[in-house]
N, C-alpha and C. Protein backbone atom coordinates (compact mmCIF):
# COMPACT_ATOMS: atom_id res chain seq x y z
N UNK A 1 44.00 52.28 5.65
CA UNK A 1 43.79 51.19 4.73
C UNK A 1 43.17 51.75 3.45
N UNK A 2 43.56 51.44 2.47
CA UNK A 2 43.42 51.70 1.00
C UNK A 2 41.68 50.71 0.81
N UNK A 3 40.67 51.76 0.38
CA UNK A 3 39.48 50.60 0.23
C UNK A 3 39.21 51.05 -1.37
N UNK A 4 38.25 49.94 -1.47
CA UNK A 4 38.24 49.41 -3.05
C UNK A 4 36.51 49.45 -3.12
N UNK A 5 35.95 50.70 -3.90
CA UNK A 5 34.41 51.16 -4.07
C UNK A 5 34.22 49.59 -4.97
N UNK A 6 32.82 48.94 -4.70
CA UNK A 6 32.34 47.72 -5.07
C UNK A 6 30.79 47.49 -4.96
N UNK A 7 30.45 47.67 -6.12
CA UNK A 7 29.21 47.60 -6.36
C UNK A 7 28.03 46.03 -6.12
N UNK A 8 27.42 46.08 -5.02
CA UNK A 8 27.06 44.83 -4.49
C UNK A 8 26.22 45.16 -3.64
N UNK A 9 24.63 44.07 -3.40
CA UNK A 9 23.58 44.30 -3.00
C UNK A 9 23.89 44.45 -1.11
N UNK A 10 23.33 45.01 -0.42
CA UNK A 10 23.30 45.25 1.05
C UNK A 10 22.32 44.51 1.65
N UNK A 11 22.93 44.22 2.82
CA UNK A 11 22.73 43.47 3.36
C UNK A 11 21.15 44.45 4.32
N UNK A 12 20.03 44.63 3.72
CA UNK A 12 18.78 45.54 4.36
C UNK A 12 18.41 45.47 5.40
N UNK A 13 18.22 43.88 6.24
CA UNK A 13 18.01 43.97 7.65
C UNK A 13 18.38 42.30 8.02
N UNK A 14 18.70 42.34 8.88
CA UNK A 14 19.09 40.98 9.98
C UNK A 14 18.45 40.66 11.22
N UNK A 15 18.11 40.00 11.38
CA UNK A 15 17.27 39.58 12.43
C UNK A 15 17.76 38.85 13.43
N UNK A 16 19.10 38.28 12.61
CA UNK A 16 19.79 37.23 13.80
C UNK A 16 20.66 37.86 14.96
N UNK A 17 20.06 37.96 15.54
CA UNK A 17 20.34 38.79 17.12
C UNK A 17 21.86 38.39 17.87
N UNK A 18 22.27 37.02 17.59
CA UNK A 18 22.88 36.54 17.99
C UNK A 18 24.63 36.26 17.28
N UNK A 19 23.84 37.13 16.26
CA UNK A 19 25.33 37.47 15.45
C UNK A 19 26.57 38.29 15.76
N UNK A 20 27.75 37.98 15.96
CA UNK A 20 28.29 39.28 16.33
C UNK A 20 27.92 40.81 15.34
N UNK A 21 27.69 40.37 14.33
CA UNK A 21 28.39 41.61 12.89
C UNK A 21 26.98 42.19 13.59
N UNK A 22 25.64 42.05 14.22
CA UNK A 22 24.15 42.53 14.28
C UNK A 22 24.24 43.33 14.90
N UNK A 23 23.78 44.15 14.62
CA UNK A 23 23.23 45.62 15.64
C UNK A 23 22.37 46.22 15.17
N UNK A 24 21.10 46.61 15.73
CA UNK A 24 20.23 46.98 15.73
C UNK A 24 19.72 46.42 14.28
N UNK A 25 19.66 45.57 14.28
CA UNK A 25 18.81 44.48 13.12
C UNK A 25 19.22 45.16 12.19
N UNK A 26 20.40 45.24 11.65
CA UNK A 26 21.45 45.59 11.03
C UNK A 26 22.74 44.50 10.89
N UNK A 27 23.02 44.32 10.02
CA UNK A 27 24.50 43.34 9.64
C UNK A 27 25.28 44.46 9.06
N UNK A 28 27.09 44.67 10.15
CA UNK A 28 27.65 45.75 9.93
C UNK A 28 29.21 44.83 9.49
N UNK A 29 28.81 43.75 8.69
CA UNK A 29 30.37 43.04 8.79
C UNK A 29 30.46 43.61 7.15
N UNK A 30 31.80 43.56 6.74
CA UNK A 30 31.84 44.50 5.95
C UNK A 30 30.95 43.81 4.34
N UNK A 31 31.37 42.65 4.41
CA UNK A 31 30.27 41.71 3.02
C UNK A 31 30.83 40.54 3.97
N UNK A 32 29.16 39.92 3.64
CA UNK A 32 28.84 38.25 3.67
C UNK A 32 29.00 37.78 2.40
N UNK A 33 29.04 36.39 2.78
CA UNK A 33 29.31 35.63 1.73
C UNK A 33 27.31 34.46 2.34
N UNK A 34 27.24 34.32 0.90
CA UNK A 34 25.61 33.22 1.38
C UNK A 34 25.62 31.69 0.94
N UNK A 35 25.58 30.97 1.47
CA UNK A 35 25.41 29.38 0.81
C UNK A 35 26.51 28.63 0.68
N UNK A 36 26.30 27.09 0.67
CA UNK A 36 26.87 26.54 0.67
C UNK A 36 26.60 25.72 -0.36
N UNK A 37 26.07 26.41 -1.55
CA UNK A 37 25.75 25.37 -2.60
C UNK A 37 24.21 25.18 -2.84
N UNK A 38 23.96 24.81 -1.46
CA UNK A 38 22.35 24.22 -1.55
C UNK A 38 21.84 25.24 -1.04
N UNK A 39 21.97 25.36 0.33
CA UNK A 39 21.17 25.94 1.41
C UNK A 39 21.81 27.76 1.42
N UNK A 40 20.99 28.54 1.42
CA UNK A 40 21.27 29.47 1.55
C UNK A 40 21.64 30.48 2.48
N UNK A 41 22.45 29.98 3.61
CA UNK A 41 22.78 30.24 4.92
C UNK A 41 23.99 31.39 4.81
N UNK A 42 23.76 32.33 5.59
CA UNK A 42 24.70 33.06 6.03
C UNK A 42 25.91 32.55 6.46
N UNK A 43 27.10 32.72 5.13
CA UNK A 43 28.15 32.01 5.92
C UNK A 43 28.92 32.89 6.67
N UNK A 44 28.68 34.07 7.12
CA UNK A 44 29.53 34.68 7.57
C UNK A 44 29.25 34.87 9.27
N UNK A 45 27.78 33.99 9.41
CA UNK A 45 27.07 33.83 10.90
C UNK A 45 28.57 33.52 11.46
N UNK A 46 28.73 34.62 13.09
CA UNK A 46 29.50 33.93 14.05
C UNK A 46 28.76 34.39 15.01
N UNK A 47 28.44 33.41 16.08
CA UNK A 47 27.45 33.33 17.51
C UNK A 47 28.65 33.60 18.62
N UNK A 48 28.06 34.78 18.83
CA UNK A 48 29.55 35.78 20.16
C UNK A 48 28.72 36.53 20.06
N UNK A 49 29.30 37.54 21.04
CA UNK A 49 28.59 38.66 21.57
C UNK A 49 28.91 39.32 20.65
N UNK A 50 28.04 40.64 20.24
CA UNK A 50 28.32 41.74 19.35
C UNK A 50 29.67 42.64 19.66
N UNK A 51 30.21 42.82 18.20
CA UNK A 51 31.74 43.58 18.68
C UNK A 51 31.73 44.12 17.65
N UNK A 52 30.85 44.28 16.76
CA UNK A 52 30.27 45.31 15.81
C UNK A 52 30.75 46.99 16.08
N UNK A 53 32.03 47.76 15.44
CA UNK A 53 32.01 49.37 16.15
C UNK A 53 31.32 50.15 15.29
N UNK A 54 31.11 49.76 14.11
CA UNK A 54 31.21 50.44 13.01
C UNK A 54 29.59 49.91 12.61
N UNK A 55 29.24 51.17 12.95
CA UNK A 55 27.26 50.71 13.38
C UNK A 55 26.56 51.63 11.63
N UNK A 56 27.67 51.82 11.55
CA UNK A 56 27.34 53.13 9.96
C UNK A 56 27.45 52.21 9.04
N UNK A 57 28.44 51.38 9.09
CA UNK A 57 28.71 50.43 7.39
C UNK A 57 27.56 49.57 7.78
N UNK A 58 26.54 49.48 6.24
CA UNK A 58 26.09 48.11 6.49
C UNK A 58 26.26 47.63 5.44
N UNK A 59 26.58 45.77 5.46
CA UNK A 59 27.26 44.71 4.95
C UNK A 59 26.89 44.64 3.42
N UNK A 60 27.33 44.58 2.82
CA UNK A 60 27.11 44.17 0.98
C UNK A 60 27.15 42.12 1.04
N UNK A 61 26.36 41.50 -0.22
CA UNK A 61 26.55 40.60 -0.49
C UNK A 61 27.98 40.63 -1.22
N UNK A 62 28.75 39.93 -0.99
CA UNK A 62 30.05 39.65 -1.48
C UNK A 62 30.29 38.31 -2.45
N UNK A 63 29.48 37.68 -2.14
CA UNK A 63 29.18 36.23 -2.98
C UNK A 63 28.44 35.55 -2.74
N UNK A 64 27.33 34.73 -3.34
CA UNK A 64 26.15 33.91 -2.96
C UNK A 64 27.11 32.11 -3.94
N UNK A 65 26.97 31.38 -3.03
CA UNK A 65 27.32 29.90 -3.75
C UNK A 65 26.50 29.35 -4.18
N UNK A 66 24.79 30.21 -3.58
CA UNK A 66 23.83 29.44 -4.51
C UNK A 66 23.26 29.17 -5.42
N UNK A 67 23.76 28.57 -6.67
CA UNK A 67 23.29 29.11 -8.13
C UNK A 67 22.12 28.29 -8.44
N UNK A 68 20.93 28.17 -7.50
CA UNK A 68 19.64 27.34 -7.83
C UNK A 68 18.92 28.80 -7.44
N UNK A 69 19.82 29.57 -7.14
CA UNK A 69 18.42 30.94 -6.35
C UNK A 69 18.74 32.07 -8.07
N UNK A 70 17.24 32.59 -8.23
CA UNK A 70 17.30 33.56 -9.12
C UNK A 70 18.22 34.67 -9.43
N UNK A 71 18.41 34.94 -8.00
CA UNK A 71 19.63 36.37 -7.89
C UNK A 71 20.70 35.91 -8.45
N UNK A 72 20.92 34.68 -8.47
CA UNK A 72 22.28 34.39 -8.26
C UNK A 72 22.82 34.21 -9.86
N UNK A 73 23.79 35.53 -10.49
CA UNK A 73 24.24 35.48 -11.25
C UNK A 73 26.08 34.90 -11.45
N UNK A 74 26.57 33.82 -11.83
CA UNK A 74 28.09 33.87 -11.85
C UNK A 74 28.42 33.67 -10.48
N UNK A 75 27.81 33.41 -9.90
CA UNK A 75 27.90 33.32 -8.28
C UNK A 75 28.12 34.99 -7.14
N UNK A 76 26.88 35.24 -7.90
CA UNK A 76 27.39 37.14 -7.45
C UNK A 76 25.86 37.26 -7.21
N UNK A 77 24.91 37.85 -6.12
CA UNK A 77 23.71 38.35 -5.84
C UNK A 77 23.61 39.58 -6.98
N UNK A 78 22.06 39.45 -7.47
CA UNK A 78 21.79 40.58 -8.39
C UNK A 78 20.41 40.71 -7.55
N UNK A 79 20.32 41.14 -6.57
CA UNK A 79 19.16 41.76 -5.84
C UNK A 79 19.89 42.97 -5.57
N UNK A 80 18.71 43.90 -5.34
CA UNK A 80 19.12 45.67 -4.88
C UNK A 80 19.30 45.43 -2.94
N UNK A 81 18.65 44.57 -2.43
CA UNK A 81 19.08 43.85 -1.19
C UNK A 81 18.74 42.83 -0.75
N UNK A 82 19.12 42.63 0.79
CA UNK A 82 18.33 40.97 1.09
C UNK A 82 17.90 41.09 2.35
N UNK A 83 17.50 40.10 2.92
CA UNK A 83 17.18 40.18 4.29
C UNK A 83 18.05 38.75 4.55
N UNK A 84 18.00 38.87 6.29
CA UNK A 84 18.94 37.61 6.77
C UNK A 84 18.05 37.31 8.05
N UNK A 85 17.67 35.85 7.99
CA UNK A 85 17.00 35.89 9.36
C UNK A 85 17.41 34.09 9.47
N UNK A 86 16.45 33.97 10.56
CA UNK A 86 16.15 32.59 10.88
C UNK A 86 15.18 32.40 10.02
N UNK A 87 15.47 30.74 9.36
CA UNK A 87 14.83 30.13 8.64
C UNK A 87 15.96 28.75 8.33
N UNK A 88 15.28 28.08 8.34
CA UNK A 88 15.37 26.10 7.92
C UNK A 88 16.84 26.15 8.74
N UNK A 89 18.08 26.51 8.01
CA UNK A 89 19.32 25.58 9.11
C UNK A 89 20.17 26.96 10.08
N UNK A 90 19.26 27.65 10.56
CA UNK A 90 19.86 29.13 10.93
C UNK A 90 19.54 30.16 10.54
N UNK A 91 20.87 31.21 10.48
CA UNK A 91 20.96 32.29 9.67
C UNK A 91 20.83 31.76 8.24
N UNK A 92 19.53 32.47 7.56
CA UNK A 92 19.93 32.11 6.30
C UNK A 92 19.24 33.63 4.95
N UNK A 93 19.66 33.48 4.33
CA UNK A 93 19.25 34.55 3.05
C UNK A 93 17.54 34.47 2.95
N UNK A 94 16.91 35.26 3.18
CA UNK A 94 15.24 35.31 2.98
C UNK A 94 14.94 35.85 1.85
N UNK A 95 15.32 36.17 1.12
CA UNK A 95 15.45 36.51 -0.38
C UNK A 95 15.47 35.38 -1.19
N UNK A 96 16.25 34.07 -1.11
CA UNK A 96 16.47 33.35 -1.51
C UNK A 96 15.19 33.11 -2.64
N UNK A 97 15.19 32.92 -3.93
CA UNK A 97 14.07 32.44 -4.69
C UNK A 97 14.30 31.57 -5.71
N UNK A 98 13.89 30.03 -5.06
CA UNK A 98 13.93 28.90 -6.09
C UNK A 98 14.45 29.38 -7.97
N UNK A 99 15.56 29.14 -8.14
CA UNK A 99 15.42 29.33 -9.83
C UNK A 99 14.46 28.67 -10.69
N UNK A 100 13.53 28.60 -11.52
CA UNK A 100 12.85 28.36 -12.59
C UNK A 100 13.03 27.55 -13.46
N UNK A 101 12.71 26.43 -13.23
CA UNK A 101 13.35 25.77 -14.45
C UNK A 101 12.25 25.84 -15.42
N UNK A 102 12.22 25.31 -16.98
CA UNK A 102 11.19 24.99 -18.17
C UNK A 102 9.91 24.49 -17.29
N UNK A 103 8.57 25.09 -17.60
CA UNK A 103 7.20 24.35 -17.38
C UNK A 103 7.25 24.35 -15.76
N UNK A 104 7.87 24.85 -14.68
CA UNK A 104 7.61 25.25 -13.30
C UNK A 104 7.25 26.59 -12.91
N UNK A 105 6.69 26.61 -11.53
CA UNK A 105 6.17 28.07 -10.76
C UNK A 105 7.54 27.70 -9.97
N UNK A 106 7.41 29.46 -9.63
CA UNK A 106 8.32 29.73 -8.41
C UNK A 106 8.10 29.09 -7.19
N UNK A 107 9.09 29.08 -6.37
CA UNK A 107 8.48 28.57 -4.78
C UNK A 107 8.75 30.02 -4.14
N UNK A 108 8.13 29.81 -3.01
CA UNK A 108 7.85 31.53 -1.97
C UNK A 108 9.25 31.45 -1.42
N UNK A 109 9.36 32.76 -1.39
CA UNK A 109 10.36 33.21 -0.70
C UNK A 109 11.03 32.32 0.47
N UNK A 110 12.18 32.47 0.88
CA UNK A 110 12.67 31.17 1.79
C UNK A 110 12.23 32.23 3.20
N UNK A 111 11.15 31.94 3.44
CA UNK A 111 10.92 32.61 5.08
C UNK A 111 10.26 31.90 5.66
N UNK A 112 10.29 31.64 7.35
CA UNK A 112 9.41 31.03 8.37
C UNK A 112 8.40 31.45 8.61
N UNK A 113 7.58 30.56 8.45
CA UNK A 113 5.98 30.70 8.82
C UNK A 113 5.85 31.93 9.90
């Protein structure tokens, strides 16, 4: 297969155990895609057993839909990486950081207590 070099943030560590793409708190699917607009969920979560072979590639952001999070340029992650864990509806982006609007603070990072 003919591959195509693509410059895009990695996917740093995963926590969701229950992912197939997970191994060793590692996401090895080749790019996720994050969000659904609002929520910043791993859309590329599938709950199966791991069938992950390829324990060397780890995953690039491929597209974020969330354009309320800072990274999120054009609908493209501009972080150097992310993390993926449980938090609010699942798998979701822990990086995630409220965008800024005029006369507001940031909100904390999207992670579970």
């Amino acid at each position: 297969m003919n591959g195509k070099a693509v410059d895009m943030p990695v996917v740093g560590e995963c926590s969701v155990a229950e992912c197939a793409y997970n191994a060793n708190k590692g996401c090895h699917a080749r790019a996720i895609t994050v969000g659904d607009g609002i929520h910043p969920g791993c859309d590329t979560f599938l709950a199966a057993t791991p069938h992950s072979r390829e324990t060397a590639r780890h995953a690039g952001v491929g597209a974020c839909k969330v354009s309320t999070c800072q990274h999120n340029e054009d609908y493209e992650c501009t972080a150097q990486e992310i993390a993926v864990g449980h938090a609010g509806h699942g798998a979701s982006c822990l990086t995630f950081l409220q965008r800024l609007l005029p006369g507001k603070q940031a909100d904390a990072p999207h992670r579970q207590p």
